[in-house]
Protein backbone atom coordinates (compact mmCIF):
# COMPACT_ATOMS: atom_id res chain seq x y z
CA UNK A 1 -33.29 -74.17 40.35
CA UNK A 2 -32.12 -70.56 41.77
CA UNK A 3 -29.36 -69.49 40.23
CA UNK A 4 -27.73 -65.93 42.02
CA UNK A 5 -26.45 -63.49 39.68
CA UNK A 6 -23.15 -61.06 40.56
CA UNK A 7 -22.00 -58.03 39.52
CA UNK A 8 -25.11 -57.39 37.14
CA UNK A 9 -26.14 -54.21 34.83
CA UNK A 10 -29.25 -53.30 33.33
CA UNK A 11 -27.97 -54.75 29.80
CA UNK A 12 -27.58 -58.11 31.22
CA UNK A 13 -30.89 -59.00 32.80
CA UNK A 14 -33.32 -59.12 29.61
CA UNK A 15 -31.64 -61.62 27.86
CA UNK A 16 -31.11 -63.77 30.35
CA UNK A 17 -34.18 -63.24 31.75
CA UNK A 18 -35.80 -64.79 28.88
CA UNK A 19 -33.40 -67.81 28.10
CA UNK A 20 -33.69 -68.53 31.90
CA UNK A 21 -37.74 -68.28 31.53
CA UNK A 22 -37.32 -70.81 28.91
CA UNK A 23 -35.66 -73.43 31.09
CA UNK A 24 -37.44 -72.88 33.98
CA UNK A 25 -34.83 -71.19 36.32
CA UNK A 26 -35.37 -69.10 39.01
CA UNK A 27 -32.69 -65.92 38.73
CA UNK A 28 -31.46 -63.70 41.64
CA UNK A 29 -29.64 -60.57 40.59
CA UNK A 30 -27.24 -58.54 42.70
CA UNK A 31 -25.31 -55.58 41.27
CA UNK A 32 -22.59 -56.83 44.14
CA UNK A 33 -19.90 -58.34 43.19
CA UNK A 34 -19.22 -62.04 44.49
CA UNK A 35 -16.46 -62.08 47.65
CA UNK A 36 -15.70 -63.38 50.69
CA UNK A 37 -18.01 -60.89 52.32
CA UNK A 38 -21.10 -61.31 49.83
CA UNK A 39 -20.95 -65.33 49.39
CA UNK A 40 -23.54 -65.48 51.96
CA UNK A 41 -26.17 -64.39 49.23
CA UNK A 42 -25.94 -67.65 47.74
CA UNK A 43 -27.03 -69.74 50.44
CA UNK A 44 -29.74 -71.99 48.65
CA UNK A 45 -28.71 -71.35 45.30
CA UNK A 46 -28.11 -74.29 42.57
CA UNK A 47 -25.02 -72.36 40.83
CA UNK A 48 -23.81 -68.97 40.61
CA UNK A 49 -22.93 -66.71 37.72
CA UNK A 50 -19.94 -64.62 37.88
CA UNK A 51 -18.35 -62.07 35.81
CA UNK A 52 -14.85 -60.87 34.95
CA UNK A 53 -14.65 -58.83 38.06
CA UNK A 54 -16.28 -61.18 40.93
CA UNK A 55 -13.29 -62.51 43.52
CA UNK A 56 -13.81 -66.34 43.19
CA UNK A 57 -10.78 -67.04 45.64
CA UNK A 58 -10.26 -70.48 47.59
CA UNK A 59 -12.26 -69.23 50.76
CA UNK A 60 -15.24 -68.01 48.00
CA UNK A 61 -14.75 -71.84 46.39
CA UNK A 62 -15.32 -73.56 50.07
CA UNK A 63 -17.95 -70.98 51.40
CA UNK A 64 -19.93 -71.65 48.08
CA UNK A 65 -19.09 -75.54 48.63
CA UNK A 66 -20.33 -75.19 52.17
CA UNK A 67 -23.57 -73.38 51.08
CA UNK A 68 -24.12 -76.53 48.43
CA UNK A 69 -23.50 -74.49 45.54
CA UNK A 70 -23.00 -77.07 42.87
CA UNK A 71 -21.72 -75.02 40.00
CA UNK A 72 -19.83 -72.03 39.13
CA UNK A 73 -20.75 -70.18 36.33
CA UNK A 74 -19.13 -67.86 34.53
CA UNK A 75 -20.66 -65.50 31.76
CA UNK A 76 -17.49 -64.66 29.85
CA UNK A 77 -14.53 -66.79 28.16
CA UNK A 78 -11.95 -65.65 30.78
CA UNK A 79 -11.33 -67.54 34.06
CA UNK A 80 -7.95 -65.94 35.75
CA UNK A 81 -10.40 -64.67 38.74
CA UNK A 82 -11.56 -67.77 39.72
CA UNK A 83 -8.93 -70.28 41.28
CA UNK A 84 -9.81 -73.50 39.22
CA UNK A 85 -7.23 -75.66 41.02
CA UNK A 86 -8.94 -75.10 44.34
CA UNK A 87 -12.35 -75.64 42.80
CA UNK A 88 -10.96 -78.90 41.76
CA UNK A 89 -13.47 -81.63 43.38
CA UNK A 90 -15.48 -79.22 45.24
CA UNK A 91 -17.05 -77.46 42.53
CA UNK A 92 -17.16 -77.33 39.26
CA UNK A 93 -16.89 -74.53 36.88
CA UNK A 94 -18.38 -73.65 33.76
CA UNK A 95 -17.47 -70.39 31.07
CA UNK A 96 -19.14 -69.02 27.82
CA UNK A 97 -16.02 -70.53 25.63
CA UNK A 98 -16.72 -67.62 22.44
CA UNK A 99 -20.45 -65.26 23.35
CA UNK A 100 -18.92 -63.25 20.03
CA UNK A 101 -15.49 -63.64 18.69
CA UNK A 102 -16.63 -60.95 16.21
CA UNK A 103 -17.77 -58.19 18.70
CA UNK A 104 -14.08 -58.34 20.59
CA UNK A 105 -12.18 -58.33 17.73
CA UNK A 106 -14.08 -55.71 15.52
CA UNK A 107 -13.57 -53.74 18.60
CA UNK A 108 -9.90 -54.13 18.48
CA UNK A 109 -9.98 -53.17 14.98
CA UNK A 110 -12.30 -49.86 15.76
CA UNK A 111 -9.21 -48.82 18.25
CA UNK A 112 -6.67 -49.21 16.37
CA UNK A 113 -8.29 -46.86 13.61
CA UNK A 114 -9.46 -44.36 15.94
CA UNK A 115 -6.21 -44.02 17.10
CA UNK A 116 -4.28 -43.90 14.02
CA UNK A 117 -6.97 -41.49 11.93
CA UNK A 118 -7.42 -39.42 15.13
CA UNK A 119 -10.77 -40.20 15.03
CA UNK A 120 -11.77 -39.40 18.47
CA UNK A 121 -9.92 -35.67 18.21
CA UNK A 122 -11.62 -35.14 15.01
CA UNK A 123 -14.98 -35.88 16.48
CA UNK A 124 -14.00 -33.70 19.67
CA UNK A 125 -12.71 -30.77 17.22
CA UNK A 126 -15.98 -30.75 15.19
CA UNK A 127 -18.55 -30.94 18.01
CA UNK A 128 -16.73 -27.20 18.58
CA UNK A 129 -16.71 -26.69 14.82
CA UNK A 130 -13.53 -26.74 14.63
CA UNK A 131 -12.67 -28.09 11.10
CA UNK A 132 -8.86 -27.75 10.89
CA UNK A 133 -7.15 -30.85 10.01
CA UNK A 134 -3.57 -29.45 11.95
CA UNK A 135 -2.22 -32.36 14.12
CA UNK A 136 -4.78 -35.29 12.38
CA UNK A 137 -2.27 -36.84 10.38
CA UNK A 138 -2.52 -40.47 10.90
CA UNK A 139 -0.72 -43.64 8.65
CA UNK A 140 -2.21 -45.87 7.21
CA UNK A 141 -2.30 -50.09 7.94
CA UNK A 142 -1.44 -51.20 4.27
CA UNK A 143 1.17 -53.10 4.65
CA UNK A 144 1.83 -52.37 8.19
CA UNK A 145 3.36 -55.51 10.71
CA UNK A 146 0.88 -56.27 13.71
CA UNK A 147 1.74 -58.78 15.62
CA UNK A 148 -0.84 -60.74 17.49
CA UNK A 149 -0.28 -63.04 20.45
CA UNK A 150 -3.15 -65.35 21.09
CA UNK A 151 -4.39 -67.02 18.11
CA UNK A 152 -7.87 -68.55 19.84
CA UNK A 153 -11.21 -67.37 17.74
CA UNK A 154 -10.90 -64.02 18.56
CA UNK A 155 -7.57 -63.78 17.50
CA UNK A 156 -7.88 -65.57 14.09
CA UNK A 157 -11.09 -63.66 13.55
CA UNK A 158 -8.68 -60.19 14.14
CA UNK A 159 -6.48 -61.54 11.96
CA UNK A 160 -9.18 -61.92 9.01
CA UNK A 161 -10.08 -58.28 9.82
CA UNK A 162 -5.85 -57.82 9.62
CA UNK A 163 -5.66 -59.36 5.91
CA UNK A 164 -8.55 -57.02 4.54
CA UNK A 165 -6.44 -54.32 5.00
CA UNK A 166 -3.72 -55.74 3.59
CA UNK A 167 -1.23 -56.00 6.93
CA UNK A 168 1.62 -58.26 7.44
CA UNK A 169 0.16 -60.67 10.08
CA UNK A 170 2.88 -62.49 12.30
CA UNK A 171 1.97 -63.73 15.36
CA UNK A 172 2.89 -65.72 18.59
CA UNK A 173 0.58 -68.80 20.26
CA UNK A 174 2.10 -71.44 22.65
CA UNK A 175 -0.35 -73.90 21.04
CA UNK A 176 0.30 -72.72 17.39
CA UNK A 177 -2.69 -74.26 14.88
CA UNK A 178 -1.33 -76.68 12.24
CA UNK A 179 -2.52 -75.89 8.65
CA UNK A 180 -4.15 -71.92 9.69
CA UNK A 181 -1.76 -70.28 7.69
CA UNK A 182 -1.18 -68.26 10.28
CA UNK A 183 3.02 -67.20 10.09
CA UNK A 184 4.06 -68.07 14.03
CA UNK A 185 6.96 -66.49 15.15
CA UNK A 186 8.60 -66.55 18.42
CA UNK A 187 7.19 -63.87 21.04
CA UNK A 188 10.37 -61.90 20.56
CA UNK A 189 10.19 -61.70 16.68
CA UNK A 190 7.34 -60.58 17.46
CA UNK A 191 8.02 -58.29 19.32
CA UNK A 192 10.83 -56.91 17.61
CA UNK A 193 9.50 -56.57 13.55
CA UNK A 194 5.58 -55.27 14.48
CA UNK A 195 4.42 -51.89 14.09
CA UNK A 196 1.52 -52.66 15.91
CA UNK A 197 0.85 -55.73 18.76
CA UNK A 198 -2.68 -57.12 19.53
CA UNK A 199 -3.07 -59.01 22.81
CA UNK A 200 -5.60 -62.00 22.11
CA UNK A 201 -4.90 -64.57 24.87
CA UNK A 202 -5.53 -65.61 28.18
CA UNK A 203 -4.31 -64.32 31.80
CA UNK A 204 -2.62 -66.82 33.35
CA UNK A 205 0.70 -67.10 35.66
CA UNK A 206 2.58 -67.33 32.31
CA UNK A 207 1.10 -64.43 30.46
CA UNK A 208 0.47 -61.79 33.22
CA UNK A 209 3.16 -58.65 32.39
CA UNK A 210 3.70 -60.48 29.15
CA UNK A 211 3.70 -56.51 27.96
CA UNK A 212 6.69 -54.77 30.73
CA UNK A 213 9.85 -53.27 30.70
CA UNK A 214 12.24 -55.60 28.96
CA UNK A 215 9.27 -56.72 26.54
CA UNK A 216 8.85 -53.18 25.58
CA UNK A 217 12.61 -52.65 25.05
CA UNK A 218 12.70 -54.93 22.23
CA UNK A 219 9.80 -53.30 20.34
CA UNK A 220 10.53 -50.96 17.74
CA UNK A 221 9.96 -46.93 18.36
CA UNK A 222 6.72 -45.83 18.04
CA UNK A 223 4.70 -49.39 18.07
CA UNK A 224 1.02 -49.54 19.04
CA UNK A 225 -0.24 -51.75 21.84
CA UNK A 226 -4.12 -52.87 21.08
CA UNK A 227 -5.64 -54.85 24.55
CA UNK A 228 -8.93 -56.10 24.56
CA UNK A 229 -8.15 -59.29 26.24
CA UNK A 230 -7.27 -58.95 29.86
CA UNK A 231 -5.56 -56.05 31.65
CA UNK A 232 -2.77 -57.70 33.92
CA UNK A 233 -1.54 -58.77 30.29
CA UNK A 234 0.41 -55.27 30.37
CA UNK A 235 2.52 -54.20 32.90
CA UNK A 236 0.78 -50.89 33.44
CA UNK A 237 3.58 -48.51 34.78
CA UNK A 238 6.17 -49.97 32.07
CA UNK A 239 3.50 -49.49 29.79
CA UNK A 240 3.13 -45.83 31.00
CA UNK A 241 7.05 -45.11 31.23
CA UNK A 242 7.26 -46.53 27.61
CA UNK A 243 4.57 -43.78 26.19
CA UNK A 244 6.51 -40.98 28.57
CA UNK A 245 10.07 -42.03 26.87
CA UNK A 246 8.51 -41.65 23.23
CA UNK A 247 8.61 -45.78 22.83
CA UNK A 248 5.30 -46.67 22.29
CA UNK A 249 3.32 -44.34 20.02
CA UNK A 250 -0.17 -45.25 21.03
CA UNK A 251 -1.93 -47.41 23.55
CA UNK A 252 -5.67 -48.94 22.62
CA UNK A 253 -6.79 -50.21 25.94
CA UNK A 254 -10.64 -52.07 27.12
CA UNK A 255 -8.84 -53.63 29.51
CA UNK A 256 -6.59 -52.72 32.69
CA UNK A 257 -4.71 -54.51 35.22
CA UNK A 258 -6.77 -52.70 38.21
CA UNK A 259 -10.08 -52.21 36.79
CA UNK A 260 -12.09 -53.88 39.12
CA UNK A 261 -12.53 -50.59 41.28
CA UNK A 262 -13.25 -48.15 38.57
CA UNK A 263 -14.91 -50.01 35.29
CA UNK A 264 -18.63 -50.22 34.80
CA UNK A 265 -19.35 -47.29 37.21
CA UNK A 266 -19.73 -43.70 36.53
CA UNK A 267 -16.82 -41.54 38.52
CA UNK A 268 -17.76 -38.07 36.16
CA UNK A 269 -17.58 -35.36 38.79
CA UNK A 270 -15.36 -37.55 41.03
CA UNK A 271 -11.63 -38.06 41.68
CA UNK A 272 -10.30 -41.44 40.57
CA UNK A 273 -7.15 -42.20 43.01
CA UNK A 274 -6.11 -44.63 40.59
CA UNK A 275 -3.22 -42.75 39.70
CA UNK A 276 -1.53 -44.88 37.22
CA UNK A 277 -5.15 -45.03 35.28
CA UNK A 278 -5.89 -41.49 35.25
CA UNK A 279 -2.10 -40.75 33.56
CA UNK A 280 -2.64 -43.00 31.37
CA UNK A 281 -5.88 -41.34 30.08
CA UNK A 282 -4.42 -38.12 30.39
CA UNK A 283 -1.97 -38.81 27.35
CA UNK A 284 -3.21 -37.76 24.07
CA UNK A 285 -1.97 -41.13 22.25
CA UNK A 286 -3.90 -43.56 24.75
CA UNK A 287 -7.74 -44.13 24.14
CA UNK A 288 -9.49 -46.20 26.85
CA UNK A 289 -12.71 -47.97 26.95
CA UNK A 290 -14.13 -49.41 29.98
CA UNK A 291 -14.24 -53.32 29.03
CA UNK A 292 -16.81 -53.00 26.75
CA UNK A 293 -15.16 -55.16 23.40
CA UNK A 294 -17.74 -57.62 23.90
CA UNK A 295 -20.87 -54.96 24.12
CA UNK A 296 -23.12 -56.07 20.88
CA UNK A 297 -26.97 -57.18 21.20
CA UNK A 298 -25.69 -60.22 19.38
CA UNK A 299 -23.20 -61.01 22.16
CA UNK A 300 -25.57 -60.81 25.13
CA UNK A 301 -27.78 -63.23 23.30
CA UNK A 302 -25.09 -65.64 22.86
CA UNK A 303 -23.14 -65.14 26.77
CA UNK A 304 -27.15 -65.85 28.55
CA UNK A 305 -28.13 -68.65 26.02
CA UNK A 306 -24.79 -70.13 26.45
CA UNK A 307 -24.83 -70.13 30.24
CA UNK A 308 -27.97 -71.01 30.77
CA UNK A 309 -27.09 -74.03 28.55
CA UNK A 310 -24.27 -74.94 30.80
CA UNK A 311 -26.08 -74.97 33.91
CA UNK A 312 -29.25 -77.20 32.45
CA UNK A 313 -26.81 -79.22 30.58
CA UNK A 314 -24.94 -79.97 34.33
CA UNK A 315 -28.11 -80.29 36.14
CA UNK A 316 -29.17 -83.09 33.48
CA UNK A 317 -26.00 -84.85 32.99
CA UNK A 318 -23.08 -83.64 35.77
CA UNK A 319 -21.25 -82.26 33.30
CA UNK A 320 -21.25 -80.19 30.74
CA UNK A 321 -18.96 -79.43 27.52
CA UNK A 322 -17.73 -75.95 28.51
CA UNK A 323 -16.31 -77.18 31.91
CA UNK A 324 -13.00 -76.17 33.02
CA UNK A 325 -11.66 -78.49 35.18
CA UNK A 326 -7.38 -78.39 36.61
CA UNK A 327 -7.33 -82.01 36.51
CA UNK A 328 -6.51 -82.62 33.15
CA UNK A 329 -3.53 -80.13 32.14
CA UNK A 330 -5.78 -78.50 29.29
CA UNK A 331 -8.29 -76.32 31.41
CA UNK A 332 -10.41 -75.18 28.44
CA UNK A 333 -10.19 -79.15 26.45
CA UNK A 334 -11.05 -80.83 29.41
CA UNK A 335 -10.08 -84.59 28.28
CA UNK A 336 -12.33 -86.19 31.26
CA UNK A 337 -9.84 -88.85 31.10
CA UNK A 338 -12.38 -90.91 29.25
CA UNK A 339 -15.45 -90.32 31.53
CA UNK A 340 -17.95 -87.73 31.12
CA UNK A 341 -17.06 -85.67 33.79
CA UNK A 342 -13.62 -85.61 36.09
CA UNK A 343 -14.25 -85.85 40.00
């Protein structure tokens, strides 16, 4: 089977390179990203494996469906860029459910205490040996409120990290989990009692801007704002008028709303006209990573063997447990409506 790769790096290739060896796939990498303009590369090609970044519109879905390209699959948990409803009995999809809960939300962690022990203008300071300590003072998270919204395995995984230091943990899920332990609150309790928020869920129609003007208006002065889930989450310019008015006191961002032009790609020595991003890096209370929460060794391992499972598993059977499928109300529990697979 030839399976056609989008949007790939260097770091991606080896591992799946040698879980695809395994099972006897042929693999076609493109450092392209999958559109309406590149679909054409998949002509002959059993499924295709996106990324968090490929455009998997309606007129991708039917071109692909045209080509007899019999499954999309996605190397990541998130899905917002592909339009499942349209795929709905054309194609079916396929996503990498939790590659490494622990990588994401360690990262979150690592954020949050560069930002609040200065680490990164410490580290800056030194390199000029510069060892004065003026303007370093941070606070510390004993017994701090965070809030975090999205309580999937990356979020209750956070939320272990949360407890070792001692925090308050609230937090806000519209599916809360019975028995966790977890204290739910409504989004704005939430919003209104944490010191610092943690975005852990899902982009959907429901969530995106969940983090914008009125949102921010109910938080208290000075909270933090932690994203390493998807950018869209946050309402970027509210989230940059909110730093400029003194209302948020520090913004940990891997992920933004209009990445797809500027992350993964080297611009040093260039002029980003994103101007919205390159504000928000300019402030001296926002640290930005370029998407890279789920970056660990043990995570690529996990995100290739994982796919490459999915695609066998469908090729075997026509279906395969990490489908998501519109049908069924619960796109990541697919209930298959007592069948093994839904159309």
């Amino acid at each position: 089977m030839k399976i056609v790769f989008f949007d790939t790096k260097q770091y991606d290739m080896p591992a799946f390179e040698k879980f695809g060896e395994k099972a006897g796939l042929t693999l076609k990498f493109y450092e392209t990203k999958l559109n309406i303009d590149t679909a054409e590369l998949c002509k002959g090609a059993y499924a295709v494996c996106v990324f968090v970044n490929d455009d998997v519109n309606a007129e991708v879905i039917d071109k692909l469906s045209e080509y007899g390209v019999k499954l999309i699959a996605l190397r990541c948990a998130g899905y917002n860029n592909v339009d499942i409803k349209h795929a709905y009995k054309k194609i079916h999809v396929v996503h990498v459910p939790a590659y490494s809960p622990y990588a994401v939300a360690e990262h979150a962690m690592a954020l949050l205490l560069t930002s609040v022990r200065r680490i990164h203008k410490a580290y800056n300071r030194t390199k000029d040996f510069n060892f004065s300590l003026s303007g370093l003072t941070g606070f510390d998270l004993h017994g701090k409120t965070i809030g975090v919204i999205g309580t999937g395995k990356i979020g209750r995984i956070f939320i272990d990290i949360c407890r070792g230091f001692k925090m308050n943990v609230i937090a806000y899920d519209k599916f809360p989990i019975d028995g966790s332990g977890i204290e739910y609150v409504s989004l704005n309790e939430l919003f209104e009692k944490s010191d610092i928020i943690s975005l852990h869920c899902p982009l959907t129609e429901e969530t995106q801007h969940l983090i914008n003007e009125n949102s921010i208006e109910r938080m208290k002065k000075g909270v933090i704002i932690v994203n390493t889930s998807r950018g869209a989450l946050i309402d970027a310019e509210a989230l940059l008028a909110g730093i400029k008015a003194r209302k948020i006191g520090a913004a940990c961002l891997d992920v933004y709303e209009e990445e797809s032009d500027v992350f993964f790609r080297d611009f040093s020595g260039h002029i980003v006209s994103d101007d919205t991003l390159a504000r928000l890096i300019s402030m001296p209370n926002v640290i930005v990573t370029s998407h890279q929460a789920f970056l660990t060794e043990e995570a690529l391992e996990n995100i290739a063997e994982t796919t490459v499972k999915n695609i066998v598993e469908f090729s075997e059977n026509g279906f395969s447990e990490n489908e998501l499928c519109y049908h069924c109300g619960n796109i990541e529990h697919c209930r298959k409506d007592g069948r093994k697979k839904c159309f």
